[in-house]
C-alpha atoms as a PDB file:
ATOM      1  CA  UNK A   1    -192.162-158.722-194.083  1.00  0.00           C
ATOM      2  CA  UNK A   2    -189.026-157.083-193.040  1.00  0.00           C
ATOM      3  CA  UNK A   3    -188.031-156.588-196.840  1.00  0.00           C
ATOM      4  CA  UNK A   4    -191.303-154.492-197.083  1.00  0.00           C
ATOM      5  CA  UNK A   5    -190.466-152.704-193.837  1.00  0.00           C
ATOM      6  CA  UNK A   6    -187.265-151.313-195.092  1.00  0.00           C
ATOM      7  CA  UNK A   7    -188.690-150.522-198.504  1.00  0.00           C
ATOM      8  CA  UNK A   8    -191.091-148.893-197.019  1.00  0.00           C
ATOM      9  CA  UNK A   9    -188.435-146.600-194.968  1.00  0.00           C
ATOM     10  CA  UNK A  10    -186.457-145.915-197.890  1.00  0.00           C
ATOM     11  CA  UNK A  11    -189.575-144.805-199.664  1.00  0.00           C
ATOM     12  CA  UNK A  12    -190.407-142.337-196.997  1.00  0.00           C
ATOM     13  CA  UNK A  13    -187.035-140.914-196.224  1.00  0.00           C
ATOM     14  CA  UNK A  14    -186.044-140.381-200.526  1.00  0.00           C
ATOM     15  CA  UNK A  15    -187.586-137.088-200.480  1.00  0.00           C
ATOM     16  CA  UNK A  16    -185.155-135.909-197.486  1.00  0.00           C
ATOM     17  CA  UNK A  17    -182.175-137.713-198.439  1.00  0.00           C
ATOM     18  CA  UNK A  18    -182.471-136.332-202.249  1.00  0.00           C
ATOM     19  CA  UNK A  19    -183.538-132.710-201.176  1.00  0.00           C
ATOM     20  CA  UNK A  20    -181.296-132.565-197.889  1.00  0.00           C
ATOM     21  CA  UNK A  21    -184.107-131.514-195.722  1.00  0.00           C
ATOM     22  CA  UNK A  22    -184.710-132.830-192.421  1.00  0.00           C
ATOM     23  CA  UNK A  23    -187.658-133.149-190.886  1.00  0.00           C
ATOM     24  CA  UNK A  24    -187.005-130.158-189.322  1.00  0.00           C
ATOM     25  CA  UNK A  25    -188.377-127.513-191.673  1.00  0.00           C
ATOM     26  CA  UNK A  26    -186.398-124.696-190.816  1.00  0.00           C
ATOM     27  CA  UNK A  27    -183.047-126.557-191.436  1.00  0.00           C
ATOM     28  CA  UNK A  28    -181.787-127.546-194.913  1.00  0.00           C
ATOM     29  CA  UNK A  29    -178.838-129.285-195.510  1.00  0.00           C
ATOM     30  CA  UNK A  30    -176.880-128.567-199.143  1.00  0.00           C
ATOM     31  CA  UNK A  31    -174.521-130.917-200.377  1.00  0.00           C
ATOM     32  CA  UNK A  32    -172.797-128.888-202.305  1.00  0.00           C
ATOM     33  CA  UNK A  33    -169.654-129.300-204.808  1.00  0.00           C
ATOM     34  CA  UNK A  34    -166.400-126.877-203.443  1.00  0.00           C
ATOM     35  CA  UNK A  35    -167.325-124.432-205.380  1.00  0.00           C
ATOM     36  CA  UNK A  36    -170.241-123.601-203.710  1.00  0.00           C
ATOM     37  CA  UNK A  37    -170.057-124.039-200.278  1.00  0.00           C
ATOM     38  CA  UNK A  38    -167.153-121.850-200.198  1.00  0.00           C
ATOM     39  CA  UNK A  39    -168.860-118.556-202.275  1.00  0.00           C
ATOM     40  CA  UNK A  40    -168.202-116.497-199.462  1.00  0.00           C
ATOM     41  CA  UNK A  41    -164.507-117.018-199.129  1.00  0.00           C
ATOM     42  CA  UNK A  42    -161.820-114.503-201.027  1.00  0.00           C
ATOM     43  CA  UNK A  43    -159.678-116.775-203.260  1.00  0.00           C
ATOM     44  CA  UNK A  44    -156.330-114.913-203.967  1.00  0.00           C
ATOM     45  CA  UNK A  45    -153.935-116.891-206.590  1.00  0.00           C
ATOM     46  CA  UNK A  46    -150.465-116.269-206.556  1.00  0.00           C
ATOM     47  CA  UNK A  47    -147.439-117.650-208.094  1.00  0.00           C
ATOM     48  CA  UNK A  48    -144.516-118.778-206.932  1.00  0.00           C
ATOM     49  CA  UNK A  49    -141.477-117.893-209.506  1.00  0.00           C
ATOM     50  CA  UNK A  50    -137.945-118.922-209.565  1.00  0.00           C
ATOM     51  CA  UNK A  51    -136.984-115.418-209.330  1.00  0.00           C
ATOM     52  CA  UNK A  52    -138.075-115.756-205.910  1.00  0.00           C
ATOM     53  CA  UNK A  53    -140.702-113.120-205.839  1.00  0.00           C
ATOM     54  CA  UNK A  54    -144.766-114.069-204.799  1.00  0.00           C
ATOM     55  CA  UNK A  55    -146.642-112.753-208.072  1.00  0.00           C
ATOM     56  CA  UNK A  56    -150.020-112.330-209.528  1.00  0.00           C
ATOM     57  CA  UNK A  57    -151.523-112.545-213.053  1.00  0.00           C
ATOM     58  CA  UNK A  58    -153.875-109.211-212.486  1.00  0.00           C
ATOM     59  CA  UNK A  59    -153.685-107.054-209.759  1.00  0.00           C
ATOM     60  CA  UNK A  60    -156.063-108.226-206.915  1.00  0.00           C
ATOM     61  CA  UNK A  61    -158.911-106.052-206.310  1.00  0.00           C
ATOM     62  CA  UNK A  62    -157.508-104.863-203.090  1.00  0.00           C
ATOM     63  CA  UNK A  63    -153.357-104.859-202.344  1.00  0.00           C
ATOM     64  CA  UNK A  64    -150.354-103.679-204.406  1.00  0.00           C
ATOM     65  CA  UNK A  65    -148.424-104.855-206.864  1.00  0.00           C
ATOM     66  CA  UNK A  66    -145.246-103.764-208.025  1.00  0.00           C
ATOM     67  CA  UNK A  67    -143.467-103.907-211.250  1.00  0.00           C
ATOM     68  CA  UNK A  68    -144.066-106.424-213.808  1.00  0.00           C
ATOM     69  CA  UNK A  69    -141.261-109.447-214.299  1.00  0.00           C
ATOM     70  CA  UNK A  70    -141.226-111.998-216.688  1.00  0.00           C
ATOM     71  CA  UNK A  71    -141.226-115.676-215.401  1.00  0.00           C
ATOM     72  CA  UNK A  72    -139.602-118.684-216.628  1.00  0.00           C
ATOM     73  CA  UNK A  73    -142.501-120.071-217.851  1.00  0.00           C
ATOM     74  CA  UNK A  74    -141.878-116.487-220.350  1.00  0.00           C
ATOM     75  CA  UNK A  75    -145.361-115.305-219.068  1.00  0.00           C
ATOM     76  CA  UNK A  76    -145.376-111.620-217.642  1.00  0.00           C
ATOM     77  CA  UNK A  77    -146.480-111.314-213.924  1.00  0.00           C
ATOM     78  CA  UNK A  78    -147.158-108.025-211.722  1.00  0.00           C
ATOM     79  CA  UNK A  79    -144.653-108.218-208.287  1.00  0.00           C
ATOM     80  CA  UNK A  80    -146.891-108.752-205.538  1.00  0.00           C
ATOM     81  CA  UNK A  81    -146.032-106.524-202.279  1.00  0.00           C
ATOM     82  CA  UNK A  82    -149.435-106.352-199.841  1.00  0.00           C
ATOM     83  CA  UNK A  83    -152.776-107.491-199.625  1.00  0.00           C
ATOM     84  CA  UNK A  84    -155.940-106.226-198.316  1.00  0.00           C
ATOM     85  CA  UNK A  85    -158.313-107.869-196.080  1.00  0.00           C
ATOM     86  CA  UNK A  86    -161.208-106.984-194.528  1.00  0.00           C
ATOM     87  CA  UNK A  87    -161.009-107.260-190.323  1.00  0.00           C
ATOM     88  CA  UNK A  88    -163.203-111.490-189.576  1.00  0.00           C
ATOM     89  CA  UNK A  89    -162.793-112.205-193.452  1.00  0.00           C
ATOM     90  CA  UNK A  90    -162.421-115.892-194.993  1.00  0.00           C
ATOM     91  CA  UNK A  91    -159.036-115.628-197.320  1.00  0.00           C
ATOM     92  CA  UNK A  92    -158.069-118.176-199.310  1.00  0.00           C
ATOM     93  CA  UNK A  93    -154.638-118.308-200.380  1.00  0.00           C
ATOM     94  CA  UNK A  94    -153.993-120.536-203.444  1.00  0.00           C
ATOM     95  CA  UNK A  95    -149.973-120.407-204.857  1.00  0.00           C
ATOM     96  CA  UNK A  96    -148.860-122.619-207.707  1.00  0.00           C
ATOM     97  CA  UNK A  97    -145.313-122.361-208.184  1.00  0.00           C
ATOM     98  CA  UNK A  98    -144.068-121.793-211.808  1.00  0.00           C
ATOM     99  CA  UNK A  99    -140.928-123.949-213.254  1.00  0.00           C
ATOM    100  CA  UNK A 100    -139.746-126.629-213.944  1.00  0.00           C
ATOM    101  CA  UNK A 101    -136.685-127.395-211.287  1.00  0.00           C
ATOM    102  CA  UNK A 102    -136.596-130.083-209.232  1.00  0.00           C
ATOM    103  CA  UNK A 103    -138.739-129.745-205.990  1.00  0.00           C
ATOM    104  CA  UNK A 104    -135.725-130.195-204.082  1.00  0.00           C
ATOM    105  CA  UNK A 105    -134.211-127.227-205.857  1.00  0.00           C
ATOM    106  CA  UNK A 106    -136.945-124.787-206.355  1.00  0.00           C
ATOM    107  CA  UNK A 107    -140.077-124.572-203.779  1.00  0.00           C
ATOM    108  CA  UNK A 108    -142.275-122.482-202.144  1.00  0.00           C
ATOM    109  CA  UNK A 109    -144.635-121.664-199.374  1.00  0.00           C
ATOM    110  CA  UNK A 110    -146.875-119.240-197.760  1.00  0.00           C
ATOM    111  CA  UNK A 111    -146.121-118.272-194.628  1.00  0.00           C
ATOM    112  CA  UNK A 112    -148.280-115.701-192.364  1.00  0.00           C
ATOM    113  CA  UNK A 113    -147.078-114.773-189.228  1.00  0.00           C
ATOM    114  CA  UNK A 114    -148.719-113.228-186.344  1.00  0.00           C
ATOM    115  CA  UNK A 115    -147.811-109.731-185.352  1.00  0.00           C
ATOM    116  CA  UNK A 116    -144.862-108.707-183.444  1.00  0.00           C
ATOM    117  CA  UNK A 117    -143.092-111.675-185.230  1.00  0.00           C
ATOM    118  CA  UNK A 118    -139.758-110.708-186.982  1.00  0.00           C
ATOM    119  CA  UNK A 119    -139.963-112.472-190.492  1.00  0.00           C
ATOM    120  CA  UNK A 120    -135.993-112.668-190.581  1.00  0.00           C
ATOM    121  CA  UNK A 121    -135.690-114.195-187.730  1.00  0.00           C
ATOM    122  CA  UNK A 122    -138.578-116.887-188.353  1.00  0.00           C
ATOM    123  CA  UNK A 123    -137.235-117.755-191.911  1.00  0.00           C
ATOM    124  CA  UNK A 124    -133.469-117.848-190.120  1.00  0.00           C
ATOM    125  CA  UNK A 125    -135.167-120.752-187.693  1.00  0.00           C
ATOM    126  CA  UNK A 126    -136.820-122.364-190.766  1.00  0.00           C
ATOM    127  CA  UNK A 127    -133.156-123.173-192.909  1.00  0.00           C
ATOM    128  CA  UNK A 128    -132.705-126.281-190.277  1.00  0.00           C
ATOM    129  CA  UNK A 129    -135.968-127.445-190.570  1.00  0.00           C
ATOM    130  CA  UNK A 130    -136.116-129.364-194.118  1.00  0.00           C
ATOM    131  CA  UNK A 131    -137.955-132.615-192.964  1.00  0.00           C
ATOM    132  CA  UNK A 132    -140.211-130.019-191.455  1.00  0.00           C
ATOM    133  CA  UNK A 133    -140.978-128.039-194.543  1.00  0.00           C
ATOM    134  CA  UNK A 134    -138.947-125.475-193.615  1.00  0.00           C
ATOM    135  CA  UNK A 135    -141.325-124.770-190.420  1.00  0.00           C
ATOM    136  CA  UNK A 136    -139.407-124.730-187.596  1.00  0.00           C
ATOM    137  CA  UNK A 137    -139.831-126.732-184.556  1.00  0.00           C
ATOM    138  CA  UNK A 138    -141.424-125.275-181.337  1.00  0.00           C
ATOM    139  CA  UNK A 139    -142.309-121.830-183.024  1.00  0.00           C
ATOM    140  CA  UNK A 140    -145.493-123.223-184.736  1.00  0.00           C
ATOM    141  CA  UNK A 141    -147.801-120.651-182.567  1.00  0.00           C
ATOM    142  CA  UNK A 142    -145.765-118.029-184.251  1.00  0.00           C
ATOM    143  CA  UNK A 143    -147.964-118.552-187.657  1.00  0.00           C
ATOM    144  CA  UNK A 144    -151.765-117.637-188.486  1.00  0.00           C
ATOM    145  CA  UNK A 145    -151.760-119.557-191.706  1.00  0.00           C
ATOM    146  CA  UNK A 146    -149.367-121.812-193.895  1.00  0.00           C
ATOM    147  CA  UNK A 147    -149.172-123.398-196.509  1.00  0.00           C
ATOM    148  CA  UNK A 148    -147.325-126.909-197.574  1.00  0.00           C
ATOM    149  CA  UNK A 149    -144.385-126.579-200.228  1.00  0.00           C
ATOM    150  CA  UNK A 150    -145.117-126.859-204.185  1.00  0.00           C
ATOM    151  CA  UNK A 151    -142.377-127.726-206.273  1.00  0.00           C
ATOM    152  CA  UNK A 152    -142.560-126.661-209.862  1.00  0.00           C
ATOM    153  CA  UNK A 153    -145.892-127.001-211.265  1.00  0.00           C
ATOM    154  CA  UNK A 154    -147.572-127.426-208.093  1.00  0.00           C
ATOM    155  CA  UNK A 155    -150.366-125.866-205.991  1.00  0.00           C
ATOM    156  CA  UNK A 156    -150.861-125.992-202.488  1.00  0.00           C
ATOM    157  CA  UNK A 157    -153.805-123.628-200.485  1.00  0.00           C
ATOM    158  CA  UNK A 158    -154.588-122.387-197.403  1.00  0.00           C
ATOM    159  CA  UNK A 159    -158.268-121.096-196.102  1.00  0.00           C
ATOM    160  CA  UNK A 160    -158.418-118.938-193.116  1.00  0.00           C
ATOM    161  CA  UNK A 161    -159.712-116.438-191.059  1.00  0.00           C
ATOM    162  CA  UNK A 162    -158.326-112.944-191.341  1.00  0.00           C
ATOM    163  CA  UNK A 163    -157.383-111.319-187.581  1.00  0.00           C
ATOM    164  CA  UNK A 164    -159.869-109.589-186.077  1.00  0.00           C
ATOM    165  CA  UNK A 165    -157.035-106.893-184.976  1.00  0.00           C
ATOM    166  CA  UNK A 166    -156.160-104.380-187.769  1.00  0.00           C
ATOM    167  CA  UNK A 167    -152.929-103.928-188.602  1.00  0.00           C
ATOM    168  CA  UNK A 168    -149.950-105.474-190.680  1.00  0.00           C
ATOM    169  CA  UNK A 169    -149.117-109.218-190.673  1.00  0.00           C
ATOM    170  CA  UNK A 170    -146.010-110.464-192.144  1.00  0.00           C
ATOM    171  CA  UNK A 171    -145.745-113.327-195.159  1.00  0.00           C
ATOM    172  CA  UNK A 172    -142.762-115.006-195.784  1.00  0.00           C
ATOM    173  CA  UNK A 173    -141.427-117.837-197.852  1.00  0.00           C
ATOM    174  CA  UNK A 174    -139.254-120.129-195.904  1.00  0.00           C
ATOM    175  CA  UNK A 175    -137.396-122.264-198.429  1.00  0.00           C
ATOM    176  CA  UNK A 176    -134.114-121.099-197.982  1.00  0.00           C
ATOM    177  CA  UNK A 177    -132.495-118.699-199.740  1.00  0.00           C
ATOM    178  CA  UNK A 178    -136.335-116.997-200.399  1.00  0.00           C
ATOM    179  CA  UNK A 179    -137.380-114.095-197.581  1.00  0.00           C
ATOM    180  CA  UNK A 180    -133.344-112.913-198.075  1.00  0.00           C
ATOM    181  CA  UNK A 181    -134.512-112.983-201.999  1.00  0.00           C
ATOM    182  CA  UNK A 182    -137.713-110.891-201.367  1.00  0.00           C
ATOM    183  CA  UNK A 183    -140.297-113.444-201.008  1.00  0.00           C
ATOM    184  CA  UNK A 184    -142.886-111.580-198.478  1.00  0.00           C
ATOM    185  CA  UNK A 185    -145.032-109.286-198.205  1.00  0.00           C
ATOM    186  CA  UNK A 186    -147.651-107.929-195.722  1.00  0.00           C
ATOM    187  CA  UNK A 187    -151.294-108.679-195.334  1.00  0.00           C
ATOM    188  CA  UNK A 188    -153.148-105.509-194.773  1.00  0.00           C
ATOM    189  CA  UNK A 189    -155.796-105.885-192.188  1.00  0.00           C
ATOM    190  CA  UNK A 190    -158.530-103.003-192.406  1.00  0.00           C
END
């Protein structure tokens, strides 16, 4: 009897559990693959070179890039110095780092401070903090959005929410050696 019972529940509940509904009609629930359940979030790639310069393949629909420079993977990449965001929106920051030195030699991350932050002095604080990823202790309320480090080869992401307040925000890397080598950039906030 209690084999029948639970067949029977399973046989009623399928058509939720396969559709995602709930008995609720006016809520669905979509199990959905990465891709798309996050549609609605702006995916920028950038690389990571051992130049030490944040770069892009294209030029991103909104931001600037600067010259082009040729990595040591030999590809050609476009210098990337801003970009643009929309005031509330979801960014998604993916970097991969391009090379083939030893993490320990050659990372990166992505940084984003909040405003009124000096960059120099931040990446300054981060040279002490290797076991840290170069994120230095006690000033973690000075950042809006990191990422981990990638060593050569690797990619590493952030997703966040853009500020609400318009105005310039400050990206850094922190390995050291990196901001003094002209890895940063603004993010744009319109």
């Amino acid at each position: 009897m209690r084999i029948l019972q639970v067949t029977a529940l399973l046989v009623f509940m399928a058509p939720f559990v396969c559709t995602g509904q709930t008995e609720d009609a006016d809520t669905t629930t979509k199990t959905a693959t990465p891709d798309q359940s996050q549609e609605d979030i702006r995916t920028i790639h950038i690389y990571g070179i051992n130049q030490m310069k944040y770069v892009v393949k294209t030029s991103p629909e909104a931001g600037k890039t600067g010259d082009e420079v040729k990595a040591s993977d030999g590809n050609k990449y476009l210098l990337l110095e801003n970009i643009e965001v929309s005031a509330g929106q979801k960014i998604r920051i993916r970097l991969t780092t391009v090379g083939e030195l030893p993490a320990s030699s050659m990372s990166h991350n992505w940084i984003l401070l909040k405003s009124g932050v000096k960059p120099s002095d931040f990446a300054s604080s981060a040279i002490q903090a290797k076991d840290r990823d170069y994120i230095p202790e006690g000033q973690e309320e000075a950042i809006l959005a990191h990422t981990g480090l990638a060593g050569g080869g690797e990619t590493v992401e952030v997703t966040f929410t853009a500020p609400e307040k318009k105005g310039s925000y400050d990206y850094l890397c922190t390995f050291p050696g990196h901001f003094q080598g002209g890895m940063k950039g603004k993010l744009i906030v319109n």
